[in-house]
C-alpha atoms as a PDB file:
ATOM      1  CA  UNK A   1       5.758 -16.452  -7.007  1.00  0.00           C
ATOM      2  CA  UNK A   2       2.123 -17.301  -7.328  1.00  0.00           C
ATOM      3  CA  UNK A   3       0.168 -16.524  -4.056  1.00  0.00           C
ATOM      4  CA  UNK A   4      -3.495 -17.026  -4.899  1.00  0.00           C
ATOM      5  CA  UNK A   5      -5.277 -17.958  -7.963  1.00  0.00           C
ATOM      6  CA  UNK A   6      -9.143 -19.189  -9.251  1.00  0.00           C
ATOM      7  CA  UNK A   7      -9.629 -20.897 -12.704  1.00  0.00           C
ATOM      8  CA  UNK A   8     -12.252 -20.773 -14.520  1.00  0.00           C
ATOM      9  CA  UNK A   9     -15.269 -18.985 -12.161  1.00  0.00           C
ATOM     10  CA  UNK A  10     -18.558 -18.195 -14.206  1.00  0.00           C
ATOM     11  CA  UNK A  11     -19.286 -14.589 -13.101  1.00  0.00           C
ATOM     12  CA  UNK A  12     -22.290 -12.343 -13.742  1.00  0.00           C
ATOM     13  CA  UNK A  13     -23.107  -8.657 -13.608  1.00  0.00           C
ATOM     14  CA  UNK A  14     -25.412  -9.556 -10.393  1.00  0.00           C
ATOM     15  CA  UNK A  15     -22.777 -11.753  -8.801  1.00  0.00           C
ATOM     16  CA  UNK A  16     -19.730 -10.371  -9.450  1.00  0.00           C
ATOM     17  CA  UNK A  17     -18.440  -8.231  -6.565  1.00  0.00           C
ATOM     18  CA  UNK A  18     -19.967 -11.033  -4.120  1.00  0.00           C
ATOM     19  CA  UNK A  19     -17.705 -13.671  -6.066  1.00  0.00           C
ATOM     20  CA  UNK A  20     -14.560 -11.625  -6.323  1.00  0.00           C
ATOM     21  CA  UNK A  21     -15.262 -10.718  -2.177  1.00  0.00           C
ATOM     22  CA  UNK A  22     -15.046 -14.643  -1.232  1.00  0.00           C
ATOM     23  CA  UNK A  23     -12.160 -15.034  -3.104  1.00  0.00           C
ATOM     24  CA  UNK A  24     -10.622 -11.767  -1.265  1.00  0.00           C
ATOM     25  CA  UNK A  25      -9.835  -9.587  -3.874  1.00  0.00           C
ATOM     26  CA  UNK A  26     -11.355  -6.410  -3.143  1.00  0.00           C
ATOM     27  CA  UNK A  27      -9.573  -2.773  -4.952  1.00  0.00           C
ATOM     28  CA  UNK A  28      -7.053  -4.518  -6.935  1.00  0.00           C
ATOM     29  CA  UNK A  29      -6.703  -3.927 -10.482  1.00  0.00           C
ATOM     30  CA  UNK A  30      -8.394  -7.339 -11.238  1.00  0.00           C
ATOM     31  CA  UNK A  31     -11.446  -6.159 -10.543  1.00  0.00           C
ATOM     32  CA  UNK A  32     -11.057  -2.875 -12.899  1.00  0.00           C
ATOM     33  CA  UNK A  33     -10.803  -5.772 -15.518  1.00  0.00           C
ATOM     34  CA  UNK A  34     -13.451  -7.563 -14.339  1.00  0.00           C
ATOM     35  CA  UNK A  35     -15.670  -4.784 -14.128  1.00  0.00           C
ATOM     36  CA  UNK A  36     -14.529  -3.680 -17.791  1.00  0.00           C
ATOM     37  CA  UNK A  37     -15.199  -6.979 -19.346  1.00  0.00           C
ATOM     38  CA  UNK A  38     -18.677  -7.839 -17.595  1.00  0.00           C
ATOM     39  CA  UNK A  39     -19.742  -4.106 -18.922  1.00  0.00           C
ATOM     40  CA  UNK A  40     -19.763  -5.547 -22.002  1.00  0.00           C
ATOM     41  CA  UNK A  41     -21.268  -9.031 -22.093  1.00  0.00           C
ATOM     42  CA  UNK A  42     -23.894 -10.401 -19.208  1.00  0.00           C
ATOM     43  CA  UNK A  43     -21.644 -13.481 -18.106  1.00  0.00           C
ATOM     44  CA  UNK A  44     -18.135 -14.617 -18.627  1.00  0.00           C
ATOM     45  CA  UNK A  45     -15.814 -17.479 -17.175  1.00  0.00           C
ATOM     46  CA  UNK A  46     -12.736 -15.765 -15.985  1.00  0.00           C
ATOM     47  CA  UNK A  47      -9.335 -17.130 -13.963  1.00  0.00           C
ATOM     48  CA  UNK A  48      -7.200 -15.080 -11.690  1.00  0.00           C
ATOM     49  CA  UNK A  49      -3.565 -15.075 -10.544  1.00  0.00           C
ATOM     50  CA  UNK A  50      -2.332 -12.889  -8.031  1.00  0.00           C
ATOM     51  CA  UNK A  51       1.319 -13.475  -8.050  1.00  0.00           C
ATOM     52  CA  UNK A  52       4.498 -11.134  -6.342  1.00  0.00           C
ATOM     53  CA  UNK A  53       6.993 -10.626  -8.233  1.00  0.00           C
ATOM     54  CA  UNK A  54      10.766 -10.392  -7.192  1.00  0.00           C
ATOM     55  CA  UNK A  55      10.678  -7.355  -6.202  1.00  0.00           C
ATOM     56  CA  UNK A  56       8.177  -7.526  -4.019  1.00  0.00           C
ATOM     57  CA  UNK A  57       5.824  -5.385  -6.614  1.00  0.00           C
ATOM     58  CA  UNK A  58       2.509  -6.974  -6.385  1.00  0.00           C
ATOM     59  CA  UNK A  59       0.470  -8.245  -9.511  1.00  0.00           C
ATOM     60  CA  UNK A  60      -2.162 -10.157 -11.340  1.00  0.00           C
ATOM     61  CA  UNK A  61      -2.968 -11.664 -14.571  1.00  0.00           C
ATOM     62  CA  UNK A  62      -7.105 -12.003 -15.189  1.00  0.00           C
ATOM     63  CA  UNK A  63      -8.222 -14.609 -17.940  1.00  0.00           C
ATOM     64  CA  UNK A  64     -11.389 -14.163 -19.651  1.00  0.00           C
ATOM     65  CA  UNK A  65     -11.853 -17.278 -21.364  1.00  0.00           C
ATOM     66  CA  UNK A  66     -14.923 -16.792 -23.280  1.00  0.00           C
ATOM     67  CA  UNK A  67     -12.947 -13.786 -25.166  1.00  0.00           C
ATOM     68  CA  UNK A  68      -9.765 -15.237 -25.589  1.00  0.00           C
ATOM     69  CA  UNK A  69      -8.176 -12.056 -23.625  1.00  0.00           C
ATOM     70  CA  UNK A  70      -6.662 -11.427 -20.537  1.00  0.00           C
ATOM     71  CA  UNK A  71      -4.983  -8.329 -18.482  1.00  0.00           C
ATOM     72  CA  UNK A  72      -2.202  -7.936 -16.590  1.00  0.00           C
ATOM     73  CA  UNK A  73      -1.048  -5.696 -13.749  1.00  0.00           C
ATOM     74  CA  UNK A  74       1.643  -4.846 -12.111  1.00  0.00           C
ATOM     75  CA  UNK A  75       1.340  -2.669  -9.060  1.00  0.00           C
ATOM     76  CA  UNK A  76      -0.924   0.284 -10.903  1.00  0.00           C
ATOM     77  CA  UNK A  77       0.126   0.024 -14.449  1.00  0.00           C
ATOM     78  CA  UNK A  78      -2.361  -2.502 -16.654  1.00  0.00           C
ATOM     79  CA  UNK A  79      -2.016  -3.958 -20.169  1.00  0.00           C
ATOM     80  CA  UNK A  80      -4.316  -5.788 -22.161  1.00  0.00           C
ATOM     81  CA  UNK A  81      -3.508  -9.034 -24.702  1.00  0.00           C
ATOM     82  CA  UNK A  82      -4.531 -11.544 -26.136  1.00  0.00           C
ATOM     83  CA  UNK A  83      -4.419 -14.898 -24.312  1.00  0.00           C
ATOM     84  CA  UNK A  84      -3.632 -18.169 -25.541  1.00  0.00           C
ATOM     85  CA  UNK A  85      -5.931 -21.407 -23.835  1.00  0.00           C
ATOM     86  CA  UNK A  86      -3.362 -23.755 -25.359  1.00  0.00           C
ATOM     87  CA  UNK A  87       0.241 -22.401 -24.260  1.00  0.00           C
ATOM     88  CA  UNK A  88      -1.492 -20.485 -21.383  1.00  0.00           C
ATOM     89  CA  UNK A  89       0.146 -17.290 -22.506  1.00  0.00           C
ATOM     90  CA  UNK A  90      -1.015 -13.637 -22.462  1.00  0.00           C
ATOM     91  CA  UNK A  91       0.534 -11.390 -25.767  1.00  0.00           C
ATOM     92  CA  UNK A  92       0.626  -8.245 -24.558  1.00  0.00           C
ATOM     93  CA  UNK A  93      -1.349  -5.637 -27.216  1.00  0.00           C
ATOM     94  CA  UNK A  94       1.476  -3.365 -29.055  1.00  0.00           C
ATOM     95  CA  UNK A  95       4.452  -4.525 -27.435  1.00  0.00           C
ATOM     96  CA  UNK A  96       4.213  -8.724 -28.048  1.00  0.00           C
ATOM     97  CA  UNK A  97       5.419  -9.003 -24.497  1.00  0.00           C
ATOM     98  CA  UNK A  98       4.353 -12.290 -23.505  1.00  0.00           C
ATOM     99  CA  UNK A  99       3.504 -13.561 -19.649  1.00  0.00           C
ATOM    100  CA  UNK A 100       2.291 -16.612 -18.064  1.00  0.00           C
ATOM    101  CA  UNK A 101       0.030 -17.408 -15.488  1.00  0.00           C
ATOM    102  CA  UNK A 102       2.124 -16.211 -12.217  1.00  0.00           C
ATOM    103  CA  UNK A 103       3.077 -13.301 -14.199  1.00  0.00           C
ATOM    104  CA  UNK A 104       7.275 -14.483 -15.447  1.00  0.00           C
ATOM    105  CA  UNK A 105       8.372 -13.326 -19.056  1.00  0.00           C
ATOM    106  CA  UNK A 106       8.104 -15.808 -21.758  1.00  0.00           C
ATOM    107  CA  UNK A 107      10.784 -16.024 -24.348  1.00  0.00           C
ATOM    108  CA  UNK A 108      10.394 -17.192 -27.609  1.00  0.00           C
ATOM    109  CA  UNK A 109      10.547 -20.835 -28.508  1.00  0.00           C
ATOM    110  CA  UNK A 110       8.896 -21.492 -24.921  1.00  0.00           C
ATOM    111  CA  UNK A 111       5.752 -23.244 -24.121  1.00  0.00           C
ATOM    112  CA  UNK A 112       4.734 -21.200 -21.661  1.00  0.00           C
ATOM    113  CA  UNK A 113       3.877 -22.668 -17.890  1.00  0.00           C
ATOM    114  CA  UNK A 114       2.001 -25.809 -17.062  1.00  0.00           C
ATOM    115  CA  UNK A 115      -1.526 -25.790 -15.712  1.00  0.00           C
ATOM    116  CA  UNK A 116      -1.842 -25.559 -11.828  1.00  0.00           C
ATOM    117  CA  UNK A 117      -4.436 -28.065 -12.338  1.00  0.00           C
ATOM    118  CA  UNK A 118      -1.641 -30.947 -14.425  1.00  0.00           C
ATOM    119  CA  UNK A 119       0.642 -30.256 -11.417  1.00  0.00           C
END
């Protein structure tokens, strides 16, 4: 279940942590991501999805778009993949696990989840 998301926000190294705080996340593993990414380029366009899961578990999926990459996290445990604009689809790195947007398994053959913003 999808709780809270931004698509597409251009963030700095100056501007960061102000951004992140208006859209209230504050100590979540998105920002470790966040924080890891911007340390190595000045600027990047990012999206974020804080989702629950069924179990209650808390997570998050962060999108940088201007690396093709993304991370997901659920409750303290993080994994890095590659992310797919087209399908909107994050391959997990090592395992081929692959994840949509509000953070639900993706089997093969599907086309992954819809865009919030074709809704």
């Amino acid at each position: 279940m999808l709780l809270k998301y931004w698509e597409k926000h251009r963030l700095s190294q100056t501007n960061w942590q102000q951004e992140l705080a208006s859209m209230g996340i504050s100590k979540s593993p998105a920002m470790e991501v966040i924080a890891q990414v911007l340390g190595e380029m000045a600027e990047v366009v990012v999206s974020v999805y804080m989702f629950t899961r069924f179990s209650g578990e808390p997570g998050s999926l962060v999108v940088c778009h201007d690396r093709g990459r993304g991370a997901i996290s659920f409750g303290a445990k993080t994994q890095w993949g590659q992310w797919d604009e087209a399908y909107e689809i994050l391959t997990v790195d090592g395992t081929g696990e692959k994840f949509n947007f509000d953070g639900k398994p993706v089997g093969d053959g599907d086309e992954g989840a819809c865009s919030l913003g074709n809704i």
